[in-house]
C-alpha atoms as a PDB file:
ATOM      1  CA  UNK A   1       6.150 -16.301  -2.409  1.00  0.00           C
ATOM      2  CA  UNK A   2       2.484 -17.691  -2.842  1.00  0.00           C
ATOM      3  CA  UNK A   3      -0.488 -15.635  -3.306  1.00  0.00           C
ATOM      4  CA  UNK A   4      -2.532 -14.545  -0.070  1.00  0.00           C
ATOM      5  CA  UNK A   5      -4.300 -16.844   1.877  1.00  0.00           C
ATOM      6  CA  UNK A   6      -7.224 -14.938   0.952  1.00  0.00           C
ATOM      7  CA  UNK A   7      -8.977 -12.785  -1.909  1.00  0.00           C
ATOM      8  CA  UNK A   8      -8.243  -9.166  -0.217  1.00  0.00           C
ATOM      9  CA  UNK A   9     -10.022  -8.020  -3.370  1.00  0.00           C
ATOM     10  CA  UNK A  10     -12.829  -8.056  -1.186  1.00  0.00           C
ATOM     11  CA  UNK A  11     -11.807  -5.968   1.293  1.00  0.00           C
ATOM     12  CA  UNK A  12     -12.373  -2.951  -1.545  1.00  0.00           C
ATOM     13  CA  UNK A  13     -16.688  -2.089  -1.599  1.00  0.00           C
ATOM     14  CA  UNK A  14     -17.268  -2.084  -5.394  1.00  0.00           C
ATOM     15  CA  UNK A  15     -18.725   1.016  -5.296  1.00  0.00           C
ATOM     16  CA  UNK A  16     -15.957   2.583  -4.335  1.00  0.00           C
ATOM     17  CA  UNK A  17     -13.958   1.455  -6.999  1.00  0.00           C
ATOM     18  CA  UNK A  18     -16.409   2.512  -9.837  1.00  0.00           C
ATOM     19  CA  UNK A  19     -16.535   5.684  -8.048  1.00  0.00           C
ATOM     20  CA  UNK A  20     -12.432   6.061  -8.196  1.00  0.00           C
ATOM     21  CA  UNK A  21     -12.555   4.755 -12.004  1.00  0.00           C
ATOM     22  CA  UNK A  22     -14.616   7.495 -12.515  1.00  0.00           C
ATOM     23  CA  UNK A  23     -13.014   9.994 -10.497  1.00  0.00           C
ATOM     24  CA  UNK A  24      -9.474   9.116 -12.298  1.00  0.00           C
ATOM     25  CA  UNK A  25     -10.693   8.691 -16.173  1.00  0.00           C
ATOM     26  CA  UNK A  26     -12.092  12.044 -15.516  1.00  0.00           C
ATOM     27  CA  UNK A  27      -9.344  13.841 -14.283  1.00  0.00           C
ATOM     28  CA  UNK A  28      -7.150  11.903 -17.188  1.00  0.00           C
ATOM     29  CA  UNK A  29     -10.136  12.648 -19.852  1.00  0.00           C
ATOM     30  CA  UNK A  30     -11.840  15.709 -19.085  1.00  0.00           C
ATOM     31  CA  UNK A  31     -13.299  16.542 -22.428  1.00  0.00           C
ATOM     32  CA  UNK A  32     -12.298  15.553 -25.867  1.00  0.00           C
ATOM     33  CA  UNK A  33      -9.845  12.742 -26.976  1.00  0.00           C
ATOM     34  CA  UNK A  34      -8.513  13.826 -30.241  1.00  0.00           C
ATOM     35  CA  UNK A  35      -6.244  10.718 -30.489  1.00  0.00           C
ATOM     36  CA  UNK A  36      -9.379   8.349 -30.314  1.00  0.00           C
ATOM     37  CA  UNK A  37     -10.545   9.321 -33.743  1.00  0.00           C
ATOM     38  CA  UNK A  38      -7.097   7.754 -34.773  1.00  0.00           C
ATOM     39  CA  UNK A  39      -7.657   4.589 -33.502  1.00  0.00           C
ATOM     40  CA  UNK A  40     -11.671   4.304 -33.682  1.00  0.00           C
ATOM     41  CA  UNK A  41     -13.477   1.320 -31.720  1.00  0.00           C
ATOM     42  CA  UNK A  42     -12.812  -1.997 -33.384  1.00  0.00           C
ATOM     43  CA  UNK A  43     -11.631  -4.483 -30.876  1.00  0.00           C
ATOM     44  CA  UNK A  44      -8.015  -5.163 -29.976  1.00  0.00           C
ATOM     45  CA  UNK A  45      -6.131  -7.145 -27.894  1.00  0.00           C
ATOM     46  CA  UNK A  46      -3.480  -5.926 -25.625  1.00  0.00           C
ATOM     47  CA  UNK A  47      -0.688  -7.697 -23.460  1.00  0.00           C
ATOM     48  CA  UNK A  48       0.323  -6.513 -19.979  1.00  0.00           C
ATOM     49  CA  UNK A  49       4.138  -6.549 -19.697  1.00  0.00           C
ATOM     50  CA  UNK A  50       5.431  -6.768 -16.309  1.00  0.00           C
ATOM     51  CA  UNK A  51       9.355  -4.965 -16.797  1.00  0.00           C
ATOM     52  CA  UNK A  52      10.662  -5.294 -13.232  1.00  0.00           C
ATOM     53  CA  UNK A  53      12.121  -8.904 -12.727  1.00  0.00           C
ATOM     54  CA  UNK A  54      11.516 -10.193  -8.856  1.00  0.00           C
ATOM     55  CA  UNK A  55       8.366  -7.768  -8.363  1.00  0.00           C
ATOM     56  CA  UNK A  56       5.240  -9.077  -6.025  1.00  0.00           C
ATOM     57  CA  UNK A  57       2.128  -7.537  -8.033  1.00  0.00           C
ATOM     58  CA  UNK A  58      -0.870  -5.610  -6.781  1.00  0.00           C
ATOM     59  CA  UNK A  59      -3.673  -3.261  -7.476  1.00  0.00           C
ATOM     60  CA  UNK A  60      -5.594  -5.796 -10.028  1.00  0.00           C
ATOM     61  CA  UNK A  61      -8.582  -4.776  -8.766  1.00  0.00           C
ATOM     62  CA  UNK A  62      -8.150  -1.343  -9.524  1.00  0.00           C
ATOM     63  CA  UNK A  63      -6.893  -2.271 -13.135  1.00  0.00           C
ATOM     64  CA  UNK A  64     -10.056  -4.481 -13.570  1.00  0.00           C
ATOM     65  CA  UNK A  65     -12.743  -1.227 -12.317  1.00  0.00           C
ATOM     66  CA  UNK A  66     -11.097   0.611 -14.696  1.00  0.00           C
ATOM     67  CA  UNK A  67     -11.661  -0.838 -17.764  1.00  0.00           C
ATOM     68  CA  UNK A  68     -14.873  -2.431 -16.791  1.00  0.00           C
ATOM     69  CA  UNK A  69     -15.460   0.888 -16.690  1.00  0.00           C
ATOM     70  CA  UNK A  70     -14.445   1.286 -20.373  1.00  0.00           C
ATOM     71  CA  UNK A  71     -16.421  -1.911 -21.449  1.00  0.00           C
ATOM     72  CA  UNK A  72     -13.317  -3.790 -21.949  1.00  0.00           C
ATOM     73  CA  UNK A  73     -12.483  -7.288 -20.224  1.00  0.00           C
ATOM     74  CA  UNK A  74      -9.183  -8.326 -18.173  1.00  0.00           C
ATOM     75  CA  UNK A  75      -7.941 -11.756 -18.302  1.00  0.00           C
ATOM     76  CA  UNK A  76      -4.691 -12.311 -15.814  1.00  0.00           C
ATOM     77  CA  UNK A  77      -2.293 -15.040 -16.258  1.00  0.00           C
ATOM     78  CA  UNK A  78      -0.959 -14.125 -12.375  1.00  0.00           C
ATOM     79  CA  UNK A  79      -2.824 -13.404  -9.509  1.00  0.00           C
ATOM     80  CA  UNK A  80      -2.881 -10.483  -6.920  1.00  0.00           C
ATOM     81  CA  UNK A  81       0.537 -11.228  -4.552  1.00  0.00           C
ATOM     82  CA  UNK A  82       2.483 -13.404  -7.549  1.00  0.00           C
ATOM     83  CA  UNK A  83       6.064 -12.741  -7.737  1.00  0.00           C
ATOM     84  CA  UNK A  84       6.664 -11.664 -11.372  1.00  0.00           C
ATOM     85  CA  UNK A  85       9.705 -12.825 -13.144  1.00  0.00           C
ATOM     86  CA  UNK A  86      12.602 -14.051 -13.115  1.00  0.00           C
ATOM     87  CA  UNK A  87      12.762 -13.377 -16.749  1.00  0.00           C
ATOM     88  CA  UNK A  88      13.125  -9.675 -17.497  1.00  0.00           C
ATOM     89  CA  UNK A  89      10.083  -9.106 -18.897  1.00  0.00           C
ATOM     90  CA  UNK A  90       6.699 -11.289 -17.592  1.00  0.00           C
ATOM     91  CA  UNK A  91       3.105 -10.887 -19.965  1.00  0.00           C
ATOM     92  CA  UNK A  92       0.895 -10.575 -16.763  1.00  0.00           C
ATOM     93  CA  UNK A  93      -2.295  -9.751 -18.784  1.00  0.00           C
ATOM     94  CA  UNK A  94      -4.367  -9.281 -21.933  1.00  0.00           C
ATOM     95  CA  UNK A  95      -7.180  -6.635 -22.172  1.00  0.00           C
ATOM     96  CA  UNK A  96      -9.734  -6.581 -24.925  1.00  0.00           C
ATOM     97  CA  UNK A  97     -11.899  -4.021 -25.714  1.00  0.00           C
ATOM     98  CA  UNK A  98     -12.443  -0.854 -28.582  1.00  0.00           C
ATOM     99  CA  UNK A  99      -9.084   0.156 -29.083  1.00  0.00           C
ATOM    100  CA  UNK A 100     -10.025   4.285 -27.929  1.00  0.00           C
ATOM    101  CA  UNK A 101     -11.292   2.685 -24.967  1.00  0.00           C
ATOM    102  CA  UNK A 102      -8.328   0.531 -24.022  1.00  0.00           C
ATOM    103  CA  UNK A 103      -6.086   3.296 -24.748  1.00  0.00           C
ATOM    104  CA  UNK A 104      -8.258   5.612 -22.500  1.00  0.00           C
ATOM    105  CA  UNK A 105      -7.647   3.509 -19.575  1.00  0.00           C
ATOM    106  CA  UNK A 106      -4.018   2.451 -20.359  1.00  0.00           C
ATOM    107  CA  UNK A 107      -2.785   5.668 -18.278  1.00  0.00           C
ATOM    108  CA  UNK A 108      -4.910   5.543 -15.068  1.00  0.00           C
ATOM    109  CA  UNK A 109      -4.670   1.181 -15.136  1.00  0.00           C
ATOM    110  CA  UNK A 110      -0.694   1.413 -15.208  1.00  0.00           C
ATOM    111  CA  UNK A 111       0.066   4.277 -12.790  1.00  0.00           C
ATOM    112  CA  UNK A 112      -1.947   1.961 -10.222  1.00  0.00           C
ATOM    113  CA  UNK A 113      -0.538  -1.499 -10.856  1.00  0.00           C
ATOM    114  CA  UNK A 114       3.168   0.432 -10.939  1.00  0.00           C
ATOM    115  CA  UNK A 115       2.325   1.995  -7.653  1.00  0.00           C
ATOM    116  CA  UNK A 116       0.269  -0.723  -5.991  1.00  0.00           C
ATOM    117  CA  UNK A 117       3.403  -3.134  -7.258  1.00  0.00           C
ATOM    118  CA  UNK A 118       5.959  -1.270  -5.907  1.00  0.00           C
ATOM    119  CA  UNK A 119       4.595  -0.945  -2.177  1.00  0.00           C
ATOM    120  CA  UNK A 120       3.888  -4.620  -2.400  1.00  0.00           C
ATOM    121  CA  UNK A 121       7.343  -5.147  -3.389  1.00  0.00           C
ATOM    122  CA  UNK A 122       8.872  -3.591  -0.600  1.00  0.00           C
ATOM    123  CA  UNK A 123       6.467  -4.530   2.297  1.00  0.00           C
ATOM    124  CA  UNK A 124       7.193  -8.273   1.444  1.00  0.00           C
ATOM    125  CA  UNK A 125      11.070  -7.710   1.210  1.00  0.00           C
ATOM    126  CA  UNK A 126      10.662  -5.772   5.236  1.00  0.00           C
ATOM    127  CA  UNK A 127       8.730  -9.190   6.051  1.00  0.00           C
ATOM    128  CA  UNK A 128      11.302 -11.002   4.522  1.00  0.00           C
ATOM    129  CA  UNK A 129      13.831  -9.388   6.591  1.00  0.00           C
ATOM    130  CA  UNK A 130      11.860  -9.172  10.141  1.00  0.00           C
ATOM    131  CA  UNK A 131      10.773 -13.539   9.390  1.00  0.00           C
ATOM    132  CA  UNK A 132      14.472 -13.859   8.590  1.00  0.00           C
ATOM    133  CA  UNK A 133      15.630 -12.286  11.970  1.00  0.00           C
ATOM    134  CA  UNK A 134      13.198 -14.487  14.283  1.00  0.00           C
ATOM    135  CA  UNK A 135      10.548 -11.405  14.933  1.00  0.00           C
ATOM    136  CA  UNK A 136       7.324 -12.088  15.735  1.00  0.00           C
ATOM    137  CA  UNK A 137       5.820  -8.292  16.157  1.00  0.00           C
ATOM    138  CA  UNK A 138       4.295  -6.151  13.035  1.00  0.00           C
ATOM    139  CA  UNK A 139       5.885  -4.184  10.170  1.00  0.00           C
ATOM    140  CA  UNK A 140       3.686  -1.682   9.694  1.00  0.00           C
ATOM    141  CA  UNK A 141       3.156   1.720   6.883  1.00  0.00           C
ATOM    142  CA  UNK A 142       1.876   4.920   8.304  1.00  0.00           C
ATOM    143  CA  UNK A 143      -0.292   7.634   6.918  1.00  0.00           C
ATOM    144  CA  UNK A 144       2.322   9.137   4.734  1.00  0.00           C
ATOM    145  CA  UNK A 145       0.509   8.556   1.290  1.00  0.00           C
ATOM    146  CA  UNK A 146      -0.172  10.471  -1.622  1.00  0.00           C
ATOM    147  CA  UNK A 147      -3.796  12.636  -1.016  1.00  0.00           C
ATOM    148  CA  UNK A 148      -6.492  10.933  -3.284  1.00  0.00           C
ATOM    149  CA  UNK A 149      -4.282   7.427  -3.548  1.00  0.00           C
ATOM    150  CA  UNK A 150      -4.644   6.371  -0.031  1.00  0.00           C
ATOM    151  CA  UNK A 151      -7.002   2.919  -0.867  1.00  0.00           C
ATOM    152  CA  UNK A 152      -4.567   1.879  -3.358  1.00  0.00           C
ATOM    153  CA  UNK A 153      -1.464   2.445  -1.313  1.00  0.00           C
ATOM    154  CA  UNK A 154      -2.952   0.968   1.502  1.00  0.00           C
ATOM    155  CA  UNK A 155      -3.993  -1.971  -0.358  1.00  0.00           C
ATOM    156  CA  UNK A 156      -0.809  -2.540  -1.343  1.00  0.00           C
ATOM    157  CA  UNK A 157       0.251  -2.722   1.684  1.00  0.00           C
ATOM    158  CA  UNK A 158      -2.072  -5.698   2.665  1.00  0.00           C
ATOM    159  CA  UNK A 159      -0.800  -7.516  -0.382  1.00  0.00           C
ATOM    160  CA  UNK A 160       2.769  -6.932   0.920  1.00  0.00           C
ATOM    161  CA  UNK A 161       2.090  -8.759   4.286  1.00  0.00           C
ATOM    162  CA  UNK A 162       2.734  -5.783   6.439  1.00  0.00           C
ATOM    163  CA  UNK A 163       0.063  -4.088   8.490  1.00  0.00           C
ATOM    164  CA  UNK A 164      -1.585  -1.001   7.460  1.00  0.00           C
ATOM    165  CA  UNK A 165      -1.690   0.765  10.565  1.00  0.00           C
ATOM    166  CA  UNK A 166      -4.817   3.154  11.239  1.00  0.00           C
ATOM    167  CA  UNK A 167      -6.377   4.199   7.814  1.00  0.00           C
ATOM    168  CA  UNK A 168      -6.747   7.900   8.927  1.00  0.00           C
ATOM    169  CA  UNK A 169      -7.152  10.156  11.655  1.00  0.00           C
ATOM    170  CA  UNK A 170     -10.885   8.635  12.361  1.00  0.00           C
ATOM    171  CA  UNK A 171      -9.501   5.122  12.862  1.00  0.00           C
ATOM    172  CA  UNK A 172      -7.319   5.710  16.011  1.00  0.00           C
ATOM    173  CA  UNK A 173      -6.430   8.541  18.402  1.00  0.00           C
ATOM    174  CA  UNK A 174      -2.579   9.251  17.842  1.00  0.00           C
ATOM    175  CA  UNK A 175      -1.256  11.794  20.543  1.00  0.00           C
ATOM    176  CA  UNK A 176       1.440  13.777  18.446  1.00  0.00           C
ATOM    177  CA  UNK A 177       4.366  16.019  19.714  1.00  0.00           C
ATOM    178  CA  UNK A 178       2.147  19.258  18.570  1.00  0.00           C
ATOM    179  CA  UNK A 179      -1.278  17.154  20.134  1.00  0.00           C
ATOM    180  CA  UNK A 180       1.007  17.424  23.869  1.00  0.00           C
ATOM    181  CA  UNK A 181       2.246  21.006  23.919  1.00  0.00           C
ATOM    182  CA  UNK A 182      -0.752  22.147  22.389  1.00  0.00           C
ATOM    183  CA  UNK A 183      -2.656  20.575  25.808  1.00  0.00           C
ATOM    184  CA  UNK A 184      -0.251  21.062  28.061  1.00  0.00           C
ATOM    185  CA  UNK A 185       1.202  17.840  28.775  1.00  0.00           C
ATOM    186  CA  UNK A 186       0.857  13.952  28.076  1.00  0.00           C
ATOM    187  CA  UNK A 187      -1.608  13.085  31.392  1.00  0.00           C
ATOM    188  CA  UNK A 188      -4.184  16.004  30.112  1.00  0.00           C
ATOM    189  CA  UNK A 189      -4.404  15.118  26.061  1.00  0.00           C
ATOM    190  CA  UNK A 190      -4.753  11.529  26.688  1.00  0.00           C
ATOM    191  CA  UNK A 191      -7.840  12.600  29.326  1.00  0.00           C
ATOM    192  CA  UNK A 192      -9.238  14.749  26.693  1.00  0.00           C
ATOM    193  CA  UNK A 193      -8.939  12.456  23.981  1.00  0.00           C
ATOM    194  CA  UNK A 194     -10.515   9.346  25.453  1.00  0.00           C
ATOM    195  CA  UNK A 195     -13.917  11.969  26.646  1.00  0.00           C
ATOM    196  CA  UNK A 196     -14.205  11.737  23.031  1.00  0.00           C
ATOM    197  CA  UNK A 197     -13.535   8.219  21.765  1.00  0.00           C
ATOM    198  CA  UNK A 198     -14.674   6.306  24.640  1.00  0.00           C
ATOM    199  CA  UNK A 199     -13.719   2.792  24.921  1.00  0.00           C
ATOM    200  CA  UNK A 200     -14.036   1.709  21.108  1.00  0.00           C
ATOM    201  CA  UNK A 201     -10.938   3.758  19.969  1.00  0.00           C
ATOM    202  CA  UNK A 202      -7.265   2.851  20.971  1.00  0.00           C
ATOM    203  CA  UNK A 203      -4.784   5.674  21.731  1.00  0.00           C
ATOM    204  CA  UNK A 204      -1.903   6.091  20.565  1.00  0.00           C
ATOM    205  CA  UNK A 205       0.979   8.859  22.624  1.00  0.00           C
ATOM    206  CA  UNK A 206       4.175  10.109  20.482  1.00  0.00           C
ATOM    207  CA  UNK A 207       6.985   9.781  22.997  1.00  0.00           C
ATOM    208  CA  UNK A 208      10.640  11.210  22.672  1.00  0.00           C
ATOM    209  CA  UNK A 209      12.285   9.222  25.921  1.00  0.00           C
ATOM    210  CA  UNK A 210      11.256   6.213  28.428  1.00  0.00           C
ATOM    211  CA  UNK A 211       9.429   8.688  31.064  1.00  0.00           C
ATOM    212  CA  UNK A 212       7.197  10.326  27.801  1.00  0.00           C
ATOM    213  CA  UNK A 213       6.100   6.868  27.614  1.00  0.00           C
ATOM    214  CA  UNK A 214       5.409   5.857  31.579  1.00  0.00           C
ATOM    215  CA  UNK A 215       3.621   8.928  31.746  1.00  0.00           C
ATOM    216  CA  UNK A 216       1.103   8.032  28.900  1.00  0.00           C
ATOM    217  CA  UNK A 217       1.017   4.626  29.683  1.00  0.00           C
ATOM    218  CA  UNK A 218       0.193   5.693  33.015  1.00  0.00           C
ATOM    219  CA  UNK A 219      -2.544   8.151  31.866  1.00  0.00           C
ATOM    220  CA  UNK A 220      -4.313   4.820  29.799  1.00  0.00           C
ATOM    221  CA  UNK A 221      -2.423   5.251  26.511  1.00  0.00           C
ATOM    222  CA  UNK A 222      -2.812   1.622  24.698  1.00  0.00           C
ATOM    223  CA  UNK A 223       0.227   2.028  22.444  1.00  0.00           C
ATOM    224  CA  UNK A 224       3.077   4.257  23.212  1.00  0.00           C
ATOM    225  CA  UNK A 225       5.140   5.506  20.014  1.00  0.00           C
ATOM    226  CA  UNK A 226       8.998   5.670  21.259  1.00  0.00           C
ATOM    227  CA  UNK A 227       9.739   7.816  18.107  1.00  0.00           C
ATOM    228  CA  UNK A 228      13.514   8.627  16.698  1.00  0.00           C
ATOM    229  CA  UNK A 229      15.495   6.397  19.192  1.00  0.00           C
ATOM    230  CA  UNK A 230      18.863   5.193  18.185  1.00  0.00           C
ATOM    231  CA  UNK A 231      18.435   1.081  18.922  1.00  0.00           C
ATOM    232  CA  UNK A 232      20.395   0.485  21.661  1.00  0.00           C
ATOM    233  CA  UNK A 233      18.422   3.070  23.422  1.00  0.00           C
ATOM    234  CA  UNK A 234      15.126   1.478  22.151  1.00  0.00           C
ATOM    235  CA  UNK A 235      15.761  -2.085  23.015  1.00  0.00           C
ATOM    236  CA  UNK A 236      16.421  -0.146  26.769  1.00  0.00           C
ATOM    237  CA  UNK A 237      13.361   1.794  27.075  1.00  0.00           C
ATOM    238  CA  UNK A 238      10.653  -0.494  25.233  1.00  0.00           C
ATOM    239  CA  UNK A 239      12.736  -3.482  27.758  1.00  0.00           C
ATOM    240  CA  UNK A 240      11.545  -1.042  30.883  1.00  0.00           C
ATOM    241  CA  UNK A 241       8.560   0.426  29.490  1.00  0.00           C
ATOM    242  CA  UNK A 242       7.131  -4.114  28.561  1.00  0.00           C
ATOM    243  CA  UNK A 243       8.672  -4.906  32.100  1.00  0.00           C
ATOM    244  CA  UNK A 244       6.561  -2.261  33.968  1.00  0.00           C
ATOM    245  CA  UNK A 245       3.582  -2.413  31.757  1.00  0.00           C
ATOM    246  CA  UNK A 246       3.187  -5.941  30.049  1.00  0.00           C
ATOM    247  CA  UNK A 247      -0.004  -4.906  28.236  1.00  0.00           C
ATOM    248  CA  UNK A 248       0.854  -1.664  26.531  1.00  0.00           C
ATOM    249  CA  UNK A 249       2.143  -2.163  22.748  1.00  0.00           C
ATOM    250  CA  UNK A 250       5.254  -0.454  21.917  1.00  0.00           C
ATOM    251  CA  UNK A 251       5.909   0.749  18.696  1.00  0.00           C
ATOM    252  CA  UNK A 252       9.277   2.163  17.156  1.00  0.00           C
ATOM    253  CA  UNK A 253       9.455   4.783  14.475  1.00  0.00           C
ATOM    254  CA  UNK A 254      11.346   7.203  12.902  1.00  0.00           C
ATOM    255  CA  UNK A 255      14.418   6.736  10.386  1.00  0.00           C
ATOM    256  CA  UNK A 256      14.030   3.113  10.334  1.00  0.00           C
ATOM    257  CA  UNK A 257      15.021   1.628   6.290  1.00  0.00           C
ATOM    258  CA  UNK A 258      15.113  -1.631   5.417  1.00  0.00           C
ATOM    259  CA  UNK A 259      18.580  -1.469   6.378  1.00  0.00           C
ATOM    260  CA  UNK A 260      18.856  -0.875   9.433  1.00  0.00           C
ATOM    261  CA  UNK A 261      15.503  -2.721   9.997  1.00  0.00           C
ATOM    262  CA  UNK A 262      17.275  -5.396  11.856  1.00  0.00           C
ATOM    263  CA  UNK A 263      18.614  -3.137  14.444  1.00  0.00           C
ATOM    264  CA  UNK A 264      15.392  -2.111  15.439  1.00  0.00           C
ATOM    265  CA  UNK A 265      14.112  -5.467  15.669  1.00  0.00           C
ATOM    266  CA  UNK A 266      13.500  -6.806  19.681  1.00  0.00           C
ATOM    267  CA  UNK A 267      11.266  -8.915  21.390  1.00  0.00           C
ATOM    268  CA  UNK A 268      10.076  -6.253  23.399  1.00  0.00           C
ATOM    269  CA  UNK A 269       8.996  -4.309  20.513  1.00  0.00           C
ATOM    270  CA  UNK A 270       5.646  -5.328  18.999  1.00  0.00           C
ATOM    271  CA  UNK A 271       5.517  -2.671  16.213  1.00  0.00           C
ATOM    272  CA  UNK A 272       7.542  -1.119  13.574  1.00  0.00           C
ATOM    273  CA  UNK A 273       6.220   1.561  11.436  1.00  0.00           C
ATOM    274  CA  UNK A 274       7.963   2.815   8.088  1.00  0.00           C
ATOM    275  CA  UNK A 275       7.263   5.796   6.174  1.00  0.00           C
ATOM    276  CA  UNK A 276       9.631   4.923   3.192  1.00  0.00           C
ATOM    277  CA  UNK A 277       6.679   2.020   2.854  1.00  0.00           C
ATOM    278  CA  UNK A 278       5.723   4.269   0.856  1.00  0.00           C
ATOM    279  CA  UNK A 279       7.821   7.612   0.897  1.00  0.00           C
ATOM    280  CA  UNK A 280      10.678   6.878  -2.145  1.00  0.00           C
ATOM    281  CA  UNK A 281       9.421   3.771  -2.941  1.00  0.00           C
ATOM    282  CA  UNK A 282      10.506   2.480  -6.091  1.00  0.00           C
ATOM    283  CA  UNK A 283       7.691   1.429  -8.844  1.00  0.00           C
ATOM    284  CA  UNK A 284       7.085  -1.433 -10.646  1.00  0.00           C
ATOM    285  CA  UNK A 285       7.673  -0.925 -14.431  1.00  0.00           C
ATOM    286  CA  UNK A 286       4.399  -2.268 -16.408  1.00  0.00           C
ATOM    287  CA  UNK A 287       3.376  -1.585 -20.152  1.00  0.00           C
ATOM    288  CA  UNK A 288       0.524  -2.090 -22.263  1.00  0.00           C
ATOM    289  CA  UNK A 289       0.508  -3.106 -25.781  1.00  0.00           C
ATOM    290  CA  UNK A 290      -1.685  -3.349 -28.176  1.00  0.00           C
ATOM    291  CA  UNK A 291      -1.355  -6.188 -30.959  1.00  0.00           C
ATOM    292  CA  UNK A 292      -1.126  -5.323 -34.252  1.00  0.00           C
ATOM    293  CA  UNK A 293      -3.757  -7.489 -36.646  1.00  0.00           C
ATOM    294  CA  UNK A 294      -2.414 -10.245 -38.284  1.00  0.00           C
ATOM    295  CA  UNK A 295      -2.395  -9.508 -42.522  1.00  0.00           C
ATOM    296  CA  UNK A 296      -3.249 -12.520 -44.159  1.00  0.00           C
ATOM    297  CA  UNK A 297      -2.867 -12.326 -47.892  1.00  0.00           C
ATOM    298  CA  UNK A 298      -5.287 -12.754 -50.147  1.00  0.00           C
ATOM    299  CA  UNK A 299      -4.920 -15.759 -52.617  1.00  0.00           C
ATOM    300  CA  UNK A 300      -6.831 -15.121 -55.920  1.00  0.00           C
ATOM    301  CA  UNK A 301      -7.833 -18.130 -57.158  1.00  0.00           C
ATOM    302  CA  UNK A 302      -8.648 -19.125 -61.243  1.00  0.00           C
ATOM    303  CA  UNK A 303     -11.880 -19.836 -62.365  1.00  0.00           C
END
């Protein structure tokens, strides 16, 4: 696969990434480092080893803040969305910098290009399968991330080719099983819920059969959610539900893999949303190593 279209890079505010560079060298560093006496600050070079053949790799932005951070400089020999490999191990980049330095950001760097890598991964291997199988709607994660990683898991997802879905519960109005019994019913929470957002929020209504969804397309829900249906009964109710409202988006969820992905796949579903996106999702296996300096033996010569 080529590279995106576009540098999604910047997407991310910088400020936001010196301020999570910060955040996680802190939490990684919060006082001494002992082991940087051993190593001191003469510059080193180090190689980035990519050890997962057939990976797609992300979160290079991330990487970079960090050791910019550290004074050190990043020079990549693949861009963001490359497919790493086939040979089992890939040199993706070199860092220079003070050795303590590089070392203090070898931690934070890696867990974020592993993570970021592995999310990319998968997202393009769900677009793989949904292109394969003729689909034209969108694969898209959900907001089961890990607290304080959300950007970079997010991110990844972008690089993957899948949609993010909404960031957070700011971004869109989702109507939840425990939203509707808490209000009484579907009619009354959508009401209540678009008092509050007006007209620049879409709403979003968690429905467990075809008449959940009528009703909240009915009440001006702009997506309905028909959530843990076996196939065959989704390609019947989103069929119905596109028939008697054209405009409403449906969107399937609940135990969907990328296995049985292609079941769930149907022109009358626009939108597929995955928690294993990121829930179980295998990393990407990077290292960092430094290069040891070249001896070079001293020749005495007569006088």
């Amino acid at each position: 696969m080529t590279p995106p279209q576009y540098d999604l890079s910047h997407t991310l505010p910088p400020h936001t990434l010196t301020r999570l560079a910060r955040e996680w060298l802190a939490e990684d560093t919060p006082n001494f480092d002992p082991a940087g006496l051993c190593v001191g600050s003469q510059d080193v070079e180090a190689r980035l080893l990519c050890k997962t053949p057939s990976s797609m790799m992300a979160g290079s932005p991330f990487f970079n803040a960090l050791f910019t951070e550290l004074g050190c400089t990043v020079e990549w020999a693949h861009k963001e969305g490359a497919q790493l490999g086939p040979d089992a191990v890939t040199q993706t980049a070199v860092v220079r910098g003070p050795a303590r330095c590089i070392l203090l950001g070898e931690r934070p760097a890696l867990n974020c290009l592993a993570r970021a890598s592995g999310i990319a991964t998968r997202c393009h291997q769900l677009q793989s399968i949904a292109k394969k199988e003729g689909w034209h709607g969108h694969v898209a994660g959900t907001r089961k991330t890990t607290p304080g990683f959300r950007l970079v898991e997010k991110y990844a997802m972008l690089v993957g080719g899948v949609s993010m879905h909404r960031q957070d519960l700011s971004g869109m109005v989702m109507l939840k099983d425990n939203h509707i019994w808490a209000s009484g019913s579907i009619t009354q929470a959508v009401r209540d819920a678009r008092s509050v957002c007006g007209f620049s929020s879409k709403i979003e209504v968690e429905c467990g059969s075809r008449e959940e969804g009528s009703e909240a397309a009915l009440a001006g829900a702009d997506i309905v959610m028909l959530d843990n249906f076996r196939p065959q009964e989704l390609h019947a109710a989103a069929q119905l539900l596109k028939e008697e409202f054209p405009s409403v988006l449906i969107e399937a969820s609940g135990g969907v893999t990328p296995d049985s992905l292609p079941e769930y796949l149907s022109p009358y579903v626009d939108i597929i949303s995955l928690g294993c996106i990121t829930q179980g999702c295998p990393v990407v296996d990077f290292s960092l190593k430094v290069q040891k300096p070249v001896a070079y033996p001293i020749i005495f010569q007569s006088p």
